[in-house]
Protein backbone atom coordinates (compact mmCIF):
# COMPACT_ATOMS: atom_id res chain seq x y z
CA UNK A 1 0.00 0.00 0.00
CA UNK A 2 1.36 3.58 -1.12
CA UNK A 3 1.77 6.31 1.28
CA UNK A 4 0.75 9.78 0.79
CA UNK A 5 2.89 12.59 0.40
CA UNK A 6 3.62 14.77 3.36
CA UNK A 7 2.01 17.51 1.15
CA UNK A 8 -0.73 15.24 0.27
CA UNK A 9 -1.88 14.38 3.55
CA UNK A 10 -1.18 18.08 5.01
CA UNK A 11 -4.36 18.93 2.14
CA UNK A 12 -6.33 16.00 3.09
CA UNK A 13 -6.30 16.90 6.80
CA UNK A 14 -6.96 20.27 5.65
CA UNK A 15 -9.99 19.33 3.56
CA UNK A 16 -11.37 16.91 6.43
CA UNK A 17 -10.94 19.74 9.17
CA UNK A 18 -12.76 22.02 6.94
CA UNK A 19 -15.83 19.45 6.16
CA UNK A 20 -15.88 18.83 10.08
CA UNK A 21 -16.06 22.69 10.56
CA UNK A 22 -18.76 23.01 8.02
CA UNK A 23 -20.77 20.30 9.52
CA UNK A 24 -21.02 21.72 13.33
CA UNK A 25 -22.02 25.06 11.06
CA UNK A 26 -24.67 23.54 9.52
CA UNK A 27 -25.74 21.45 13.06
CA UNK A 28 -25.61 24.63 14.47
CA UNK A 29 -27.72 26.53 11.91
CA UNK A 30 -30.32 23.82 11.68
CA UNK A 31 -30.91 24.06 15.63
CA UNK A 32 -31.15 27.82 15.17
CA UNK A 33 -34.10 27.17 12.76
CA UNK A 34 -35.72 24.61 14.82
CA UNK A 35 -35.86 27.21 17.69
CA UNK A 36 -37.56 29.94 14.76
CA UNK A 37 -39.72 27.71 14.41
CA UNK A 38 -40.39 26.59 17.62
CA UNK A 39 -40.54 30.58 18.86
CA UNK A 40 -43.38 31.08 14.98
CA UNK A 41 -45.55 27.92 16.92
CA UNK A 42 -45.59 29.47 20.50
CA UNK A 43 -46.78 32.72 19.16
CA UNK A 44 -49.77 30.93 17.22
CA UNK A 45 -48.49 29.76 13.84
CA UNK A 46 -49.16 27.15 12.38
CA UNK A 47 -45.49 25.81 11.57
CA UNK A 48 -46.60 22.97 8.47
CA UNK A 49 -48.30 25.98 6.76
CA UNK A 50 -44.81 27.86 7.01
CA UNK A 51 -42.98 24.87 5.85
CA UNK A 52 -44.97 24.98 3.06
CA UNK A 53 -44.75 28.83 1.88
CA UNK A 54 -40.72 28.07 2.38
CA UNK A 55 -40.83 25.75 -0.15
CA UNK A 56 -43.14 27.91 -2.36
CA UNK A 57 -41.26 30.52 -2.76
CA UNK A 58 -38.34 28.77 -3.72
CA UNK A 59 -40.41 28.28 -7.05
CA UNK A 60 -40.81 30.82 -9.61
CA UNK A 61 -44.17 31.71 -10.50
CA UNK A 62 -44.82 29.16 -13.43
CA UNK A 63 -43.68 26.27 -11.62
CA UNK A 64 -46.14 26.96 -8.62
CA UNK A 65 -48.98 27.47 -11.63
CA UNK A 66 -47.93 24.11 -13.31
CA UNK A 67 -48.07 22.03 -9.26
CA UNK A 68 -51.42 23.86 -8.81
CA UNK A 69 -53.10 23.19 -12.08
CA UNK A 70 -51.43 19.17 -12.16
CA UNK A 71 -52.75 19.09 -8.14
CA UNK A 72 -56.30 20.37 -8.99
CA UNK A 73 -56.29 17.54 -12.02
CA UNK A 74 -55.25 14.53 -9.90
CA UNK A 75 -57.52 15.81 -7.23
CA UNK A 76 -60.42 15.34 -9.72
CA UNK A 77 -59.16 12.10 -10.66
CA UNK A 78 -59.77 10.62 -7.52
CA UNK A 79 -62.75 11.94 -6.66
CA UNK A 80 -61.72 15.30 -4.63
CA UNK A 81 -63.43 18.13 -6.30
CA UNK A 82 -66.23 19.43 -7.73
CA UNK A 83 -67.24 18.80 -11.48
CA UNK A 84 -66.88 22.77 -12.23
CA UNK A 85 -63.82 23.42 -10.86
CA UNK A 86 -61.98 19.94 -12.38
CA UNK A 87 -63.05 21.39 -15.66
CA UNK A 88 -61.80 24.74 -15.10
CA UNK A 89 -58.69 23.01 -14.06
CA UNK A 90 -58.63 20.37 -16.48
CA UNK A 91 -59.04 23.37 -19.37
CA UNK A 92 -56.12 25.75 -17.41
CA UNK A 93 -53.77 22.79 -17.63
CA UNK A 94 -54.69 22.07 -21.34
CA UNK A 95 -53.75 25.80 -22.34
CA UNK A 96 -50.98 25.72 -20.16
CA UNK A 97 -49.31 22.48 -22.04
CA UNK A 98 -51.05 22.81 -25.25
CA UNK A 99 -51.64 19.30 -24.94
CA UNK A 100 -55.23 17.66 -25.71
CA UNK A 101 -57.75 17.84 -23.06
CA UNK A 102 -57.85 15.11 -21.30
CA UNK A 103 -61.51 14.50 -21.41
CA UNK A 104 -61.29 15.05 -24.95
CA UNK A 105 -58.82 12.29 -25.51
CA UNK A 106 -61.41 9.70 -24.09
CA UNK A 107 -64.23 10.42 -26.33
């Protein structure tokens, strides 16, 4: 088995120290937003609803247009909405794709 170089392992150790460092920074960070969102609950949030708009506006506008109008779709497919507003969704998602209606494509 070959042996580093004494320069070679002087960079390893330095990488490894560094990846240690950044991992008790990220520990650290991720308690701090635990206790945000810990300190958001106590006051009367409701912390899965924040979750939620976290994630959302990591999306750009289109993308959050696209989950809605696919959501509202599969929703009607099992049974979860109301004719009218599968149809309006159903039509919204056609436009959106330009692909065939859906409905369309069973008749």
């Amino acid at each position: 088995m070959s042996t580093l170089q004494k320069a070679a392992q002087d960079q390893l150790r330095q990488f490894i120290e560094q990846i240690e460092r950044l991992e008790e920074e990220k520990k650290a960070l991720g308690s701090d937003i635990r206790d945000k969102f810990l300190e958001a609950k106590s006051t009367g949030f409701d912390v899965k609803v924040m979750r939620q708009i976290i994630r959302l506006r990591k999306k750009s506008k289109s993308e959050r247009q696209e989950e809605d109008s696919l959501l509202e779709v599969y929703m009607h497919a099992l049974g979860m909405l109301g004719e009218s507003a599968a149809d309006i969704a159903l039509q919204r998602f056609s436009a959106e794709t330009g692909e065939p209606d859906i409905m369309d494509a069973a008749e």
